[in-house]
N, C-alpha and C. Protein backbone atom coordinates (compact mmCIF):
# COMPACT_ATOMS: atom_id res chain seq x y z
N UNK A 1 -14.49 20.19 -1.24
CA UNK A 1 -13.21 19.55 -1.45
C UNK A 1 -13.09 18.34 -0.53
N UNK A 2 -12.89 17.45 -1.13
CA UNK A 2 -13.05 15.83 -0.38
C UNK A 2 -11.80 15.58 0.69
N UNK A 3 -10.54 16.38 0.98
CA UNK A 3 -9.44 16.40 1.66
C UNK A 3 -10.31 17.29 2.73
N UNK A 4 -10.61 18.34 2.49
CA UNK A 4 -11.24 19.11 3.42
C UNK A 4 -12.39 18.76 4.32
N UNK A 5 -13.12 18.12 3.51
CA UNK A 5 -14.43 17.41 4.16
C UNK A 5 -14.43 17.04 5.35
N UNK A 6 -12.92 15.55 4.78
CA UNK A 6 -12.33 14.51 5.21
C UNK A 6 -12.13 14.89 7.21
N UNK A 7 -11.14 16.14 6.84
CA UNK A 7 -10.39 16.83 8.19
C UNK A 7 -11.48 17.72 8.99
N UNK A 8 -12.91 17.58 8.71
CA UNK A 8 -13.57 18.48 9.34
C UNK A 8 -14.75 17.74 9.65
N UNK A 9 -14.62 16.55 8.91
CA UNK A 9 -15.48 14.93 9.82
C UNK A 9 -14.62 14.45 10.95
N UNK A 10 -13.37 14.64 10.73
CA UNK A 10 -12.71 14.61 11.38
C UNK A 10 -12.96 14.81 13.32
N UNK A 11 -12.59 16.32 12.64
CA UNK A 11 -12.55 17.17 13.85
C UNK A 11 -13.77 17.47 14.22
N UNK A 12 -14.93 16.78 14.13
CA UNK A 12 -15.82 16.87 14.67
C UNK A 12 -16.59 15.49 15.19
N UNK A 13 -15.85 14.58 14.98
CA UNK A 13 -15.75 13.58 15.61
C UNK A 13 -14.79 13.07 17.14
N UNK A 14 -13.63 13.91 17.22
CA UNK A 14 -12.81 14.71 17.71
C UNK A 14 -13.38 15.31 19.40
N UNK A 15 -14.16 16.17 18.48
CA UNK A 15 -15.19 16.97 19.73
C UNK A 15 -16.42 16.16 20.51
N UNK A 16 -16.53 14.60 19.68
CA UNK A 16 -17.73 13.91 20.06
C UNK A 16 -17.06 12.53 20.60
N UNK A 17 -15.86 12.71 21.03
CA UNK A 17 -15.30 11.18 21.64
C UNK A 17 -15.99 10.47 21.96
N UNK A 18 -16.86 10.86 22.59
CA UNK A 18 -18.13 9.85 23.48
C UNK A 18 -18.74 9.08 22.91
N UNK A 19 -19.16 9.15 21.28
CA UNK A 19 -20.01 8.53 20.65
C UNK A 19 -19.04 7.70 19.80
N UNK A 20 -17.66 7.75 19.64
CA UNK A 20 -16.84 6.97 18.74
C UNK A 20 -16.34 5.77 19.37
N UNK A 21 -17.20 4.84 18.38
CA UNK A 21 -16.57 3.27 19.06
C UNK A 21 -16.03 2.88 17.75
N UNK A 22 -14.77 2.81 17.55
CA UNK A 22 -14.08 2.00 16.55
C UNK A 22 -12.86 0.96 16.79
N UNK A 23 -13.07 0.44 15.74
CA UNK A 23 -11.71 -0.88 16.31
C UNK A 23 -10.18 -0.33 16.30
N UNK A 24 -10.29 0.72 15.78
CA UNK A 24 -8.50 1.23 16.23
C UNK A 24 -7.56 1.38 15.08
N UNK A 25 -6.61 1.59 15.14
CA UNK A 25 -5.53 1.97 13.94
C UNK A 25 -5.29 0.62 13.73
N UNK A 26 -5.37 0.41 12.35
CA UNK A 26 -4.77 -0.99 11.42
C UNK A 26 -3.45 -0.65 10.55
N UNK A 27 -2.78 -1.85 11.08
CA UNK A 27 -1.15 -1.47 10.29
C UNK A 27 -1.44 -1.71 8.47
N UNK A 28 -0.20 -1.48 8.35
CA UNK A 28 0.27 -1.20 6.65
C UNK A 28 -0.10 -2.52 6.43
N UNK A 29 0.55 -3.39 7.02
CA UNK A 29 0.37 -5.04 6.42
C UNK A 29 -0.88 -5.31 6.39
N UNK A 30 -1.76 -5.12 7.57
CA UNK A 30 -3.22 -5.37 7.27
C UNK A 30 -3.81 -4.92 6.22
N UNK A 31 -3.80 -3.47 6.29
CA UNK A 31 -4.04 -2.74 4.87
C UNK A 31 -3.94 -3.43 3.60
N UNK A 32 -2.84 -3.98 3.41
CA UNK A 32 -2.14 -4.58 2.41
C UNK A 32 -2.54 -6.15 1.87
N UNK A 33 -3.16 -6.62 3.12
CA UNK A 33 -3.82 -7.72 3.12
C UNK A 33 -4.89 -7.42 2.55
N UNK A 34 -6.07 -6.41 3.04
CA UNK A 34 -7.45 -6.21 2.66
C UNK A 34 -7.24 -5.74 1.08
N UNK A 35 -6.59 -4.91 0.88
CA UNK A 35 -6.43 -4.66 -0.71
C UNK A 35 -6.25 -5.72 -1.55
N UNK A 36 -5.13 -6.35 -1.39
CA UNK A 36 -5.03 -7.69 -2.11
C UNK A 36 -6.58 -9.10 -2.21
N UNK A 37 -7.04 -8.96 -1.08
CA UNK A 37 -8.45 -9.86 -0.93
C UNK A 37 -9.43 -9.05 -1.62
N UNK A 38 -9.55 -7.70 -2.04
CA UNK A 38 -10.46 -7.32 -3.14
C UNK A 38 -10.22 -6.73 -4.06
N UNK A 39 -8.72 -6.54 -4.50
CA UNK A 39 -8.53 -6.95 -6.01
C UNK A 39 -8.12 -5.60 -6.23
N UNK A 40 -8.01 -4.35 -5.32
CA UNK A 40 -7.30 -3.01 -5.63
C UNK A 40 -7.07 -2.49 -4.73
N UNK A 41 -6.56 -1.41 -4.72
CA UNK A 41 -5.77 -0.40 -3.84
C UNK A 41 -6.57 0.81 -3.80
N UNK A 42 -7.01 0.90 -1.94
CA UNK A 42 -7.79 1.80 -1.86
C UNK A 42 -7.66 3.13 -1.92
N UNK A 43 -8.76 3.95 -2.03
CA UNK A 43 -8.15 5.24 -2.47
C UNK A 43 -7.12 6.03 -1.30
N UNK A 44 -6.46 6.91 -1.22
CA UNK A 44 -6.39 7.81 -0.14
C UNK A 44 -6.65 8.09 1.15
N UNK A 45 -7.78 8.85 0.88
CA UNK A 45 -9.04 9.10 2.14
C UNK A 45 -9.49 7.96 2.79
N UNK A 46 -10.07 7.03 2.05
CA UNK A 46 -10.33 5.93 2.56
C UNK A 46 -9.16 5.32 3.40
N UNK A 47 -7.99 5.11 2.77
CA UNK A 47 -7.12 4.14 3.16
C UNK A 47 -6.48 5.03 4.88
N UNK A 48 -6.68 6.08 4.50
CA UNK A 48 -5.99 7.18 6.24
C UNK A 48 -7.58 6.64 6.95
N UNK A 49 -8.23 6.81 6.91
CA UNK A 49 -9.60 6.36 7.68
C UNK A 49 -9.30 4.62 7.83
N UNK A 50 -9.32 4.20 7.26
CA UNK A 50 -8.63 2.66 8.03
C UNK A 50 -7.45 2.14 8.71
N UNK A 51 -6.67 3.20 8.13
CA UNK A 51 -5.43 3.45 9.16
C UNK A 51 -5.49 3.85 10.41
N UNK A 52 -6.33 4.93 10.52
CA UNK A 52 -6.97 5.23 12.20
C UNK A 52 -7.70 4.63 12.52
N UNK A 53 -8.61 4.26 12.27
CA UNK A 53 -9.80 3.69 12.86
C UNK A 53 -10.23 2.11 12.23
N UNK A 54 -9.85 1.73 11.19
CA UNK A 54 -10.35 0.43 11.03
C UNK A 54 -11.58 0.37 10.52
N UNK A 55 -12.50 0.57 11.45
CA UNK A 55 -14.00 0.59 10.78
C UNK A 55 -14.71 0.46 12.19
N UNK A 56 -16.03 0.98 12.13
CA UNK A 56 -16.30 0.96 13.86
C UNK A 56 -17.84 1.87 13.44
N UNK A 57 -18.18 2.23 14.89
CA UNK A 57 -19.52 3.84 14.70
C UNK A 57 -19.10 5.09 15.24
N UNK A 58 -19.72 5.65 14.33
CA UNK A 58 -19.92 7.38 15.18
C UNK A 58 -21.24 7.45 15.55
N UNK A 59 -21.83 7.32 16.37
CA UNK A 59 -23.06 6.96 17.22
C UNK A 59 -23.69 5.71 16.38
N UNK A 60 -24.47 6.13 15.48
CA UNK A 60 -25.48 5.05 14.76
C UNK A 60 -25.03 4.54 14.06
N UNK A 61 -23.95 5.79 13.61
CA UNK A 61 -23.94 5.32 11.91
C UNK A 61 -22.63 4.27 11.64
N UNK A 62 -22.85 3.63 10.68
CA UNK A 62 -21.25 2.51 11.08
C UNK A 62 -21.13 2.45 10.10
N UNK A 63 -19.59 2.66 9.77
CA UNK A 63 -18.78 2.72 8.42
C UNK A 63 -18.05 1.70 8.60
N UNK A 64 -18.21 0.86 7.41
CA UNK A 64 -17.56 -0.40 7.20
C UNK A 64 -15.65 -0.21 6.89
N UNK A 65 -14.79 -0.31 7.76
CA UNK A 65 -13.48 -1.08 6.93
C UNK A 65 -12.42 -2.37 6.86
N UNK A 66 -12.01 -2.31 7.74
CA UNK A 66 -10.96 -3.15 7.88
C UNK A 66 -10.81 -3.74 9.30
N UNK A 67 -10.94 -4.99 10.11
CA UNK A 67 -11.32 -5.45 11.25
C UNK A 67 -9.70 -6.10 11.55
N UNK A 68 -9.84 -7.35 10.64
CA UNK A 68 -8.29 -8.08 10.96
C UNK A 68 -8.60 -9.21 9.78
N UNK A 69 -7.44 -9.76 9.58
CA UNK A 69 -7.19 -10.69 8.12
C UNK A 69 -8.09 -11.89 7.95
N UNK A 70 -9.01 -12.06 8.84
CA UNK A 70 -9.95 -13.35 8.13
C UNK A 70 -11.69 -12.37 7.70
N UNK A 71 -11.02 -12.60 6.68
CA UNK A 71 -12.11 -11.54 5.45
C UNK A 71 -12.96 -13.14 5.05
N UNK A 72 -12.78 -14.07 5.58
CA UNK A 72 -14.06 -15.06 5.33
C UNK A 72 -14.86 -15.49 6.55
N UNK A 73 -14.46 -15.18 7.61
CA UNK A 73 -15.16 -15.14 8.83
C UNK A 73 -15.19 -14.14 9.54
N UNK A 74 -15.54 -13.23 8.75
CA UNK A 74 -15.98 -11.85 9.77
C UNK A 74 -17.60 -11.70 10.05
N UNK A 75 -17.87 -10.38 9.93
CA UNK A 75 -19.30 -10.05 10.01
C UNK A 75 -18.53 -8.21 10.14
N UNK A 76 -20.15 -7.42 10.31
CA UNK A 76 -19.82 -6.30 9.81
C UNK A 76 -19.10 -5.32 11.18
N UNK A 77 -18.78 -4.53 11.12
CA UNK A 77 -18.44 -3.79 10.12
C UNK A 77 -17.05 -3.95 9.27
N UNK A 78 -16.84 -5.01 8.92
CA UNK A 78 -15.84 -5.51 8.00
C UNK A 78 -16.13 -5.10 6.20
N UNK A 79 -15.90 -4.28 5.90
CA UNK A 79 -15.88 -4.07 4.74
C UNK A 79 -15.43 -5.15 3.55
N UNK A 80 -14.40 -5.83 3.88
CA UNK A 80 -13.56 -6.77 2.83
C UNK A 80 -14.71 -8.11 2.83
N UNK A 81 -15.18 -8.51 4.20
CA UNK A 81 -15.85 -9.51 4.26
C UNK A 81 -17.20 -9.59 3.62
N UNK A 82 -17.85 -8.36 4.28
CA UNK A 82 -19.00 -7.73 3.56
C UNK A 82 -19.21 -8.19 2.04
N UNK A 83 -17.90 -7.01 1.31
CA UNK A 83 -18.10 -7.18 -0.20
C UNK A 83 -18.09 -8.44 -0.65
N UNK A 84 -16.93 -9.40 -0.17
CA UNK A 84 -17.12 -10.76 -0.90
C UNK A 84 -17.62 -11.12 -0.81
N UNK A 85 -18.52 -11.37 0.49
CA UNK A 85 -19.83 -12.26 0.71
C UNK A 85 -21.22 -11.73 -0.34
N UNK A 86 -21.13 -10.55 -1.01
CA UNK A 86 -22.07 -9.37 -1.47
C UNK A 86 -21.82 -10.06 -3.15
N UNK A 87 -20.42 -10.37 -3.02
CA UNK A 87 -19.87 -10.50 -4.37
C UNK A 87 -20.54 -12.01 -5.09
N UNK A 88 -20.43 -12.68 -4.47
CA UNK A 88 -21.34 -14.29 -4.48
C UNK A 88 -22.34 -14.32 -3.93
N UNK A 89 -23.35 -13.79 -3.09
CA UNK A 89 -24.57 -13.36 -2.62
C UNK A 89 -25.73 -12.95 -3.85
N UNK A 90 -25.35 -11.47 -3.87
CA UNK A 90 -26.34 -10.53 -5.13
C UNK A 90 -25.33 -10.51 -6.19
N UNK A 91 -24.54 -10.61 -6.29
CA UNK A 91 -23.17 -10.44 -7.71
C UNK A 91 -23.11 -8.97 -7.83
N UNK A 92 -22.50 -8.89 -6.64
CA UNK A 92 -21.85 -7.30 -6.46
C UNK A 92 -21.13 -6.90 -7.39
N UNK A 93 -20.63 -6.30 -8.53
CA UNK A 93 -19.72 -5.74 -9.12
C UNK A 93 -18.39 -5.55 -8.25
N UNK A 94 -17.48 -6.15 -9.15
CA UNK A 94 -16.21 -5.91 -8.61
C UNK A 94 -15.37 -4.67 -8.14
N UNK A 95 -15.84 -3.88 -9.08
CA UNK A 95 -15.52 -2.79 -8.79
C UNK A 95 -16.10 -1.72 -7.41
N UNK A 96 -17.08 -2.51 -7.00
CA UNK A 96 -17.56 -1.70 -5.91
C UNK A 96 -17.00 -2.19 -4.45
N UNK A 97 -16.83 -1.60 -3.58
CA UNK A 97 -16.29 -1.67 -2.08
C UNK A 97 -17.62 -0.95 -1.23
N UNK A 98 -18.76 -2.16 -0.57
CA UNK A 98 -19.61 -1.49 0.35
C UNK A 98 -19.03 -1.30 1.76
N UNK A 99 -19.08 0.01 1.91
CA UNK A 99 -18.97 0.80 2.79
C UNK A 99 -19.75 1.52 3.75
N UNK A 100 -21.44 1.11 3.75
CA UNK A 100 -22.61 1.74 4.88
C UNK A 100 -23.56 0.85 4.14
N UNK A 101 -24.29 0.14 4.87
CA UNK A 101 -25.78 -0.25 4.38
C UNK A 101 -26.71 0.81 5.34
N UNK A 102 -27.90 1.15 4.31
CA UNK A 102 -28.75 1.60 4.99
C UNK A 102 -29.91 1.51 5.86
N UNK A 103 -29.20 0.11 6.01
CA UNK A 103 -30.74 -1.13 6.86
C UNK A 103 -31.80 -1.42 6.16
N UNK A 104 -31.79 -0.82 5.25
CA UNK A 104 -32.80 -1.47 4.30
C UNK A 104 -32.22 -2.36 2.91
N UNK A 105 -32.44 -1.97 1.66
CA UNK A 105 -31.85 -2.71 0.76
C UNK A 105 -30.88 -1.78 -0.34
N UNK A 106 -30.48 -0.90 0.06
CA UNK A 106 -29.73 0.10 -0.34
C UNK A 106 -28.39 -0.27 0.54
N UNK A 107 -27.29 -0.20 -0.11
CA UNK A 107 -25.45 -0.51 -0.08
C UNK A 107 -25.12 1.12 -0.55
N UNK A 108 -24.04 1.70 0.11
CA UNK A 108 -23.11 2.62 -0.29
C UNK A 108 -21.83 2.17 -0.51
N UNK A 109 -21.54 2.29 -1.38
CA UNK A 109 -20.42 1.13 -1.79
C UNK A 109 -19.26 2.89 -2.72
N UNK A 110 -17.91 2.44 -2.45
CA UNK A 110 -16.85 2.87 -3.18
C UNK A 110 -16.99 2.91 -4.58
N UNK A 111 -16.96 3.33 -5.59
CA UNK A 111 -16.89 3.20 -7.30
C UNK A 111 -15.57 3.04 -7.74
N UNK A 112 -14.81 2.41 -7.70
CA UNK A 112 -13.49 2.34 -8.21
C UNK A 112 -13.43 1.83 -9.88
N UNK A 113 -14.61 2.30 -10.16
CA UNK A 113 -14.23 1.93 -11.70
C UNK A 113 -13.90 3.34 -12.22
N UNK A 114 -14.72 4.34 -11.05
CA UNK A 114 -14.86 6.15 -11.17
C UNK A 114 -14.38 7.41 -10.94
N UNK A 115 -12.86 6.59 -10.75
CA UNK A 115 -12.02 8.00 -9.89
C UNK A 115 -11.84 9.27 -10.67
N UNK A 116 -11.55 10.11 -9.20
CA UNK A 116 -11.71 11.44 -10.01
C UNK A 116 -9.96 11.68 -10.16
N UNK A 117 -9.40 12.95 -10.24
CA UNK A 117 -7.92 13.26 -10.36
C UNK A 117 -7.30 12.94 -8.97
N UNK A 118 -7.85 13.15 -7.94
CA UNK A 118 -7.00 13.13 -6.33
C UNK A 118 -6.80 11.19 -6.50
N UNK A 119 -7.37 10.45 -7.47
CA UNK A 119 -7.53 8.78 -6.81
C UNK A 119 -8.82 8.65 -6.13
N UNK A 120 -9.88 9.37 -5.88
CA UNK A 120 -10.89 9.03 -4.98
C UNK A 120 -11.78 8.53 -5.88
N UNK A 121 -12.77 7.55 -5.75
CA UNK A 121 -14.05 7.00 -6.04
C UNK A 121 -15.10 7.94 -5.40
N UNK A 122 -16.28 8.12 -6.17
CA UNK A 122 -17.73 8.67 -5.90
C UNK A 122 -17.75 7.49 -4.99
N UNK A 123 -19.20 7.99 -4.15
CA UNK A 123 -20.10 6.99 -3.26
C UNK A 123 -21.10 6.62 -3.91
N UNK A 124 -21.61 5.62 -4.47
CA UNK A 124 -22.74 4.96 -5.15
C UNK A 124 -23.51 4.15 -4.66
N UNK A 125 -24.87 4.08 -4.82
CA UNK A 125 -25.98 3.03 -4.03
C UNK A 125 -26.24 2.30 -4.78
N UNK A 126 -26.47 0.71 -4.36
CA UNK A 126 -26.43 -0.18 -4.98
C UNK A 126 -27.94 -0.75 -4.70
N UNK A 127 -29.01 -1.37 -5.14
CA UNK A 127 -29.56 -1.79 -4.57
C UNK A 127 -29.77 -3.01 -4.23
N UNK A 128 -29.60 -4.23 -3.25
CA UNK A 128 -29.55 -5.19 -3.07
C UNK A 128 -31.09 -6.08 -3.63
N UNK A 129 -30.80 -7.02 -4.48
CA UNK A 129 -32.12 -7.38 -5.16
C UNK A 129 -32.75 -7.12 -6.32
N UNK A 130 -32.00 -6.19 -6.73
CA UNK A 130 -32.40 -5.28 -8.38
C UNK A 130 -31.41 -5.66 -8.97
N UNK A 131 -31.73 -6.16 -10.46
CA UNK A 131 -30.76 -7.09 -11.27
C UNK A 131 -29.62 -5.72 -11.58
N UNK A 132 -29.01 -6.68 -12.17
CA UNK A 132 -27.61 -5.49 -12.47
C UNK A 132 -28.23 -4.65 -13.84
N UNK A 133 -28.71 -5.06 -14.58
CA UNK A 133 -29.26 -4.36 -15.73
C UNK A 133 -29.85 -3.01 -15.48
N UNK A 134 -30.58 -3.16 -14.09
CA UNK A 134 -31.45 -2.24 -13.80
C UNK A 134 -30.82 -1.36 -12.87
N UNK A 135 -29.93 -1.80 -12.37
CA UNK A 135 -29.01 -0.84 -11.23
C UNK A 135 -28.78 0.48 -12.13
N UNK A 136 -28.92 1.71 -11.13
CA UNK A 136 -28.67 3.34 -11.37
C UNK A 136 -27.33 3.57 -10.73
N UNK A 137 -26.82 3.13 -9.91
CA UNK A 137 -25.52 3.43 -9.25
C UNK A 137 -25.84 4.93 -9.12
N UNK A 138 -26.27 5.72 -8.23
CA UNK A 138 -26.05 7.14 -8.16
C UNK A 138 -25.82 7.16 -7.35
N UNK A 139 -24.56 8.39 -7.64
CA UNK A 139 -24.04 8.99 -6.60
C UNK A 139 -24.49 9.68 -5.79
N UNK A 140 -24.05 9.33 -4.66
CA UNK A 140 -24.58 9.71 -3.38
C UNK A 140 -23.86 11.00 -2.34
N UNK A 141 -22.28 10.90 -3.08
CA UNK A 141 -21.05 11.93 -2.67
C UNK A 141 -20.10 11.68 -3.35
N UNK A 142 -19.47 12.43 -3.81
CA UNK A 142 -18.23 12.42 -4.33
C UNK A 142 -17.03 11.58 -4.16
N UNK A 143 -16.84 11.47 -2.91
CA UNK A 143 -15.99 11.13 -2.36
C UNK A 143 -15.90 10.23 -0.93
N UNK A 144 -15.19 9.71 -0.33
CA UNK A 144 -15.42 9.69 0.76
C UNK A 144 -15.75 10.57 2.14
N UNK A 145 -14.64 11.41 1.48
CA UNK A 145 -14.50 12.38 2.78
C UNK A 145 -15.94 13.19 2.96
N UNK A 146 -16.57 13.74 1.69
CA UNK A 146 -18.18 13.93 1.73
C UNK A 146 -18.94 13.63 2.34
N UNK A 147 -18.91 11.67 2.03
CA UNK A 147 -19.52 11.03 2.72
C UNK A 147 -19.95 10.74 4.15
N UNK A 148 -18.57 10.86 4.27
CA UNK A 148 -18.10 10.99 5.96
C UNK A 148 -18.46 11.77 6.92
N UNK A 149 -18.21 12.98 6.00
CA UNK A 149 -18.95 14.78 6.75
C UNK A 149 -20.17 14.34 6.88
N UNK A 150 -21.01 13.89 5.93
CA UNK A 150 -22.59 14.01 5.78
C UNK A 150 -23.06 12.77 6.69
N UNK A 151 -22.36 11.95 6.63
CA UNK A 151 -23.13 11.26 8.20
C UNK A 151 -22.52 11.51 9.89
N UNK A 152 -21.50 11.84 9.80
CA UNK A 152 -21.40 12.64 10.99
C UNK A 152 -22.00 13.63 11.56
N UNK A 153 -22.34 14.91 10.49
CA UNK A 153 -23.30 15.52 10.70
C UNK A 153 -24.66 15.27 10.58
N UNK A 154 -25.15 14.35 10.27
CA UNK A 154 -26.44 13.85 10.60
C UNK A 154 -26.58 13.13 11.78
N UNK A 155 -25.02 12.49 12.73
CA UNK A 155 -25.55 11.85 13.56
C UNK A 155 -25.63 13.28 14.63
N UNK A 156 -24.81 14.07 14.93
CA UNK A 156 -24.58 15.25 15.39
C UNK A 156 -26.02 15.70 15.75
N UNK A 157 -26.90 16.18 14.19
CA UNK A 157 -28.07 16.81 14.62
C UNK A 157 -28.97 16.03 15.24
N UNK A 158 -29.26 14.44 15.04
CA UNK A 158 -30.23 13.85 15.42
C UNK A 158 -29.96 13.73 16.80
């Protein structure tokens, strides 16, 4: 359950203060800004995770969101900046919001063309360089909150 996930990436991030560097709680207006600069309204889960934290690392791993309102001069972990630059770069689909690169040529990006009943988007990999024809988009997690669990707990064990 992607609410549940969500609160138990959470709280186990919680227990690992030491390794959490993020930029901090972002207000409603910011929020409101980044939605409007990519064209929808983020899901839920996502949107309470940028509300606390913005976007930042849990040791390695760095989840892209929301920094502050110049989404044309950022760099990462800016999510809004990311995608547009992604969007005129490789011709990202609109519908996608990248949210983790994997240092290589693989994007985890939001699906908002794909919600399920709660409002949440699957996690889908994109591959940077592979025409759109040929793109698989597979899912990678359900949800965010999935997502979230599963790299926290990977940074945990490593």
């Amino acid at each position: 359950m992607s609410l549940e996930n969500y609160n138990k990436a959470l709280e186990l991030m919680s227990k690992n203060k030491t390794i959490c560097y993020f930029a901090g709680a972002r207000t409603e207006e910011l929020i409101c800004l980044a939605e409007e600069a990519i064209g929808y309204e983020f899901s839920p889960i996502y949107r309470n995770f940028i509300k606390k934290f913005g976007a930042g690392n849990f040791g390695s791993q760095e989840i892209y969101g929301v920094i502050d309102e110049d989404f044309e001069n950022s760099s990462v972990p800016d999510a809004i900046w990311y995608t547009l630059m992604e969007r005129e770069e490789i011709n990202l689909p609109d519908n996608l919001l990248v949210i983790y690169d994997s240092g290589g040529e693989e994007l985890f990006c939001l699906d908002f063309s794909n919600v399920n009943e709660e409002n949440e988007p699957p996690i889908v990999s994109f591959i940077a360089g592979q025409s759109l024809s040929t793109q698989k988009n597979e899912t990678v997690a359900s949800d965010f909150g999935d997502f979230l669990l599963c790299l926290v707990k990977k940074e945990i064990e490593d």
